[in-house]
Protein backbone atom coordinates (compact mmCIF):
# COMPACT_ATOMS: atom_id res chain seq x y z
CA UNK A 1 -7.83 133.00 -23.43
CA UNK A 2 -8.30 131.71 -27.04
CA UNK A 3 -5.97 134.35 -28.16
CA UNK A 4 -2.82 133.02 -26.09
CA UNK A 5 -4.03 129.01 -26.85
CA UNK A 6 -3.20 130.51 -30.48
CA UNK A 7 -0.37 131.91 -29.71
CA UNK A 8 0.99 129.00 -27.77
CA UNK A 9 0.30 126.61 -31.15
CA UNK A 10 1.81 129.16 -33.75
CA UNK A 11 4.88 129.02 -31.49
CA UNK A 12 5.13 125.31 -31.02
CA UNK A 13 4.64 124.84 -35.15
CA UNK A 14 7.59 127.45 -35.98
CA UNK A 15 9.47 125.54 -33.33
CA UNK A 16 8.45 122.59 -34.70
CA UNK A 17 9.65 123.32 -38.26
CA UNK A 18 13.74 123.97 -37.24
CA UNK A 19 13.30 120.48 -34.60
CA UNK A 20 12.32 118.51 -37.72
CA UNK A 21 15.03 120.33 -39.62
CA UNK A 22 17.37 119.34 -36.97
CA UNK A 23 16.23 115.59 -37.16
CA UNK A 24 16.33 115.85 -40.74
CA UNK A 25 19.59 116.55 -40.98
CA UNK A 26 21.10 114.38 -37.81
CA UNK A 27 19.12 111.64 -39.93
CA UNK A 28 21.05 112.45 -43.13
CA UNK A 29 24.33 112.63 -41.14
CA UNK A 30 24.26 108.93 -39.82
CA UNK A 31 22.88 106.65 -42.57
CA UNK A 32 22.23 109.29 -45.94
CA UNK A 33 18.53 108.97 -45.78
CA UNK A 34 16.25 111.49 -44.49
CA UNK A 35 12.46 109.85 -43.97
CA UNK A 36 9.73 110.72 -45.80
CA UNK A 37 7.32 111.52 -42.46
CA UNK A 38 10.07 114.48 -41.78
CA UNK A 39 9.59 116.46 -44.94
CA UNK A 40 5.46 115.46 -44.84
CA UNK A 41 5.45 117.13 -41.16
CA UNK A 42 7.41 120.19 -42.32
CA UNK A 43 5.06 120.72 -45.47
CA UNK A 44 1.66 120.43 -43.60
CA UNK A 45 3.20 122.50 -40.52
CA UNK A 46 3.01 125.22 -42.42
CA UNK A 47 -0.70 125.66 -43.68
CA UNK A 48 -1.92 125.94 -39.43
CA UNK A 49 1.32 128.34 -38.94
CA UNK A 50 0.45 130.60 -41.81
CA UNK A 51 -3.01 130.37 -40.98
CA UNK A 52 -2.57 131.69 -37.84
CA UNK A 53 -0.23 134.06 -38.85
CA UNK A 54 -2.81 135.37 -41.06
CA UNK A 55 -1.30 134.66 -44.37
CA UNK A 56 -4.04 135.14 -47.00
CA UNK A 57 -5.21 132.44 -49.16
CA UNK A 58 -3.37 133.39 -52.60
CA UNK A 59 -0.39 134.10 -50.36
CA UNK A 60 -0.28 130.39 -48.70
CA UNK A 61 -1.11 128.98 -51.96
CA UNK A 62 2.03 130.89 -53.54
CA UNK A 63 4.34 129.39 -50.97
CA UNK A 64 2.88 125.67 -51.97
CA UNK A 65 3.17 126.58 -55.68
CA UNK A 66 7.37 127.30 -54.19
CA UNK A 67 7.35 123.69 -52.47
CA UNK A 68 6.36 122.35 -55.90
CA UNK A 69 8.63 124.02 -58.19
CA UNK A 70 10.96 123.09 -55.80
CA UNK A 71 9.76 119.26 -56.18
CA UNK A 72 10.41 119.54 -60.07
CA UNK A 73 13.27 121.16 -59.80
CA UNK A 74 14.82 118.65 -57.60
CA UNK A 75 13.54 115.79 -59.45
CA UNK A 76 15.70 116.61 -62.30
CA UNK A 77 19.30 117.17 -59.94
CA UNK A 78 17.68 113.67 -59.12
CA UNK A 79 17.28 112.42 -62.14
CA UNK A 80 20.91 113.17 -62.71
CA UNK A 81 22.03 111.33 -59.78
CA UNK A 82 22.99 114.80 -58.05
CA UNK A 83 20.40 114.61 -55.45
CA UNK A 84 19.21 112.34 -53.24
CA UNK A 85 15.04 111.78 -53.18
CA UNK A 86 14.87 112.90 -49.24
CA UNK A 87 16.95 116.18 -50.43
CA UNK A 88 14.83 116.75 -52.67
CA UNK A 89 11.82 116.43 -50.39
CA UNK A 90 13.16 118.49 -47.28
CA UNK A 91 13.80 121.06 -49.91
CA UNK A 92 10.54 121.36 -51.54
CA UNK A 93 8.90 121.10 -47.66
CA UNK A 94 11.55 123.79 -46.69
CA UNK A 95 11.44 126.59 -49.27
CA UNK A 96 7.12 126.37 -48.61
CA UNK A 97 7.82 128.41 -45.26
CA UNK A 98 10.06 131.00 -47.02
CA UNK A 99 8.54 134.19 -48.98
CA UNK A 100 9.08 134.43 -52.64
CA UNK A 101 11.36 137.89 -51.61
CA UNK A 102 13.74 135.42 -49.75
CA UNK A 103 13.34 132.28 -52.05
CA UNK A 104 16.48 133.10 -53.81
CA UNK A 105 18.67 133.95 -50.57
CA UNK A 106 17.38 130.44 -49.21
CA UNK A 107 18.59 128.57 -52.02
CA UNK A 108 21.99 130.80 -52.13
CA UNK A 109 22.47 129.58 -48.58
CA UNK A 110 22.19 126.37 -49.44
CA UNK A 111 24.30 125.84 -52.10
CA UNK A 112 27.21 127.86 -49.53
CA UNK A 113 26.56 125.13 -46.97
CA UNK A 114 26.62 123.00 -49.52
CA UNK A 115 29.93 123.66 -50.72
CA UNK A 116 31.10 123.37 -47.41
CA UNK A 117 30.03 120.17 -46.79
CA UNK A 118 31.65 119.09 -49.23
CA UNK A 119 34.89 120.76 -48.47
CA UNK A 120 34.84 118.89 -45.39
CA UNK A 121 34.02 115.51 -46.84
CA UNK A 122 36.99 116.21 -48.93
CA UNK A 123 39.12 117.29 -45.93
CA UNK A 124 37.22 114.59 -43.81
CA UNK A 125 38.24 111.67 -46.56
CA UNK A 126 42.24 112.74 -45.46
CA UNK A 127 41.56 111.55 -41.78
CA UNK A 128 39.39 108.75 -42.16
CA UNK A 129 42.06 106.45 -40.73
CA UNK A 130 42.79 108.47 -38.00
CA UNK A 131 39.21 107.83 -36.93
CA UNK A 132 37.27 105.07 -35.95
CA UNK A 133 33.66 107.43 -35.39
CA UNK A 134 34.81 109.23 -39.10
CA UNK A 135 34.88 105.71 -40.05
CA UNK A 136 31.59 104.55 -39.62
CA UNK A 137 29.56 107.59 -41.53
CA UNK A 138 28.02 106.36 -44.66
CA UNK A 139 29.12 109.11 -46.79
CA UNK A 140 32.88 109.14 -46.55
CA UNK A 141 33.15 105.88 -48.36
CA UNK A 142 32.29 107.32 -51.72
CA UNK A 143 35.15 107.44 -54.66
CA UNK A 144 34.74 110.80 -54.95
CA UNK A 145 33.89 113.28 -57.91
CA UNK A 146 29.97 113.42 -59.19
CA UNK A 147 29.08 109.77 -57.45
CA UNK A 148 30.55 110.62 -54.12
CA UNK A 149 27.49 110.66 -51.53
CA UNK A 150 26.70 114.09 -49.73
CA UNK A 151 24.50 114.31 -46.84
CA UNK A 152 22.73 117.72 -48.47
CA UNK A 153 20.22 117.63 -46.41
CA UNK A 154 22.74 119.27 -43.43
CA UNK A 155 23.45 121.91 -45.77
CA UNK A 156 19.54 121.98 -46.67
CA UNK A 157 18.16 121.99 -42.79
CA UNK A 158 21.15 124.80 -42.11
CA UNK A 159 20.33 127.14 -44.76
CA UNK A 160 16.66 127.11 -43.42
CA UNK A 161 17.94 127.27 -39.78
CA UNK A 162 20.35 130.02 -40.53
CA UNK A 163 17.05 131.95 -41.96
CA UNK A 164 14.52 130.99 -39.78
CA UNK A 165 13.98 134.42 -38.41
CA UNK A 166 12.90 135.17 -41.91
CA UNK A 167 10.07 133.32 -41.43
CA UNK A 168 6.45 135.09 -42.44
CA UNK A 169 4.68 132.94 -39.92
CA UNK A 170 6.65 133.51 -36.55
CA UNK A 171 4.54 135.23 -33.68
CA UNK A 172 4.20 138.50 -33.14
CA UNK A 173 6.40 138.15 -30.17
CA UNK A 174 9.38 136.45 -31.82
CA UNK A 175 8.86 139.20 -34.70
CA UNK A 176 8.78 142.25 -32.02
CA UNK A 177 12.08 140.76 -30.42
CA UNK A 178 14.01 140.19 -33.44
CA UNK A 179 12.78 143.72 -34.78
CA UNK A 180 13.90 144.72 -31.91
């Protein structure tokens, strides 16, 4: 009975971790600004999912020590006005749930989303007269180049939604199915 009350929790918090994702990036869509409580939730989600998942101590610090290099590393595409602060959040909170093996694939991903979001602002900017809901987004009203705004966060929340089955803390079930 304990067992499957266990079970049921490590499957709502790596359910929970793509849902804040999800809100995350809807959040970034609409008004550029993703909310601190988002990326606070994904961070502490993890320690109870990899505890459960029976991550040993060195190994859940290791994924913290990601989060903060990720945190510093951010801070200085913020610094140089590349990055907004929430990005850089959601991706420090993000890259804690990945393994160091997939660390670099993550951030790979996310620079390919990345560039795609910005190939559609680009494309986007063309029809903004054509559409009134275009129209109202935030981000298309930028001038373009280095200081035009990019919701990164969508690219950030798909790269870790696009590798979510990478995850080291999923449960045993999920792993057996996608094993398969």
């Amino acid at each position: 009975m304990l067992n499957q009350f266990l079970l049921i929790v490590q499957t709502l918090l790596s359910v929970a971790f793509p849902i804040a994702l999800i809100y995350a990036a809807l959040s970034d869509l609409r008004r550029l600004e993703i909310s601190n409580w988002v990326s606070i939730v994904i961070a502490l989600a993890f320690l109870p999912a990899a505890l459960l998942a029976g991550l040993s101590p060195g190994g859940m610090v290791l994924h913290y020590a990601v989060g903060v290099a990720l945190f510093a590393a951010g801070g200085l595409l913020f610094w140089r006005g590349l990055f907004g602060g929430g990005d850089v959040k959601l991706l420090a909170a993000s890259g804690i749930w990945f393994q160091w093996d997939d660390l670099g694939l993550f951030l790979v991903v996310v620079a390919l989303f990345g560039g795609l979001l910005a190939l559609f602002i680009l494309a986007a900017k063309k029809f903004i007269m054509a559409s009134k809901a275009l129209g109202n987004l935030p981000w298309l009203h930028g001038n373009g180049g280095l200081k035009q705004p990019i919701p990164y966060g969508i690219a950030i929340a798909a790269a870790a939604l696009t590798l979510w089955f990478r995850l080291p803390v999923l449960p045993p079930f999920v792993t057996n199915a996608l094993n398969g």
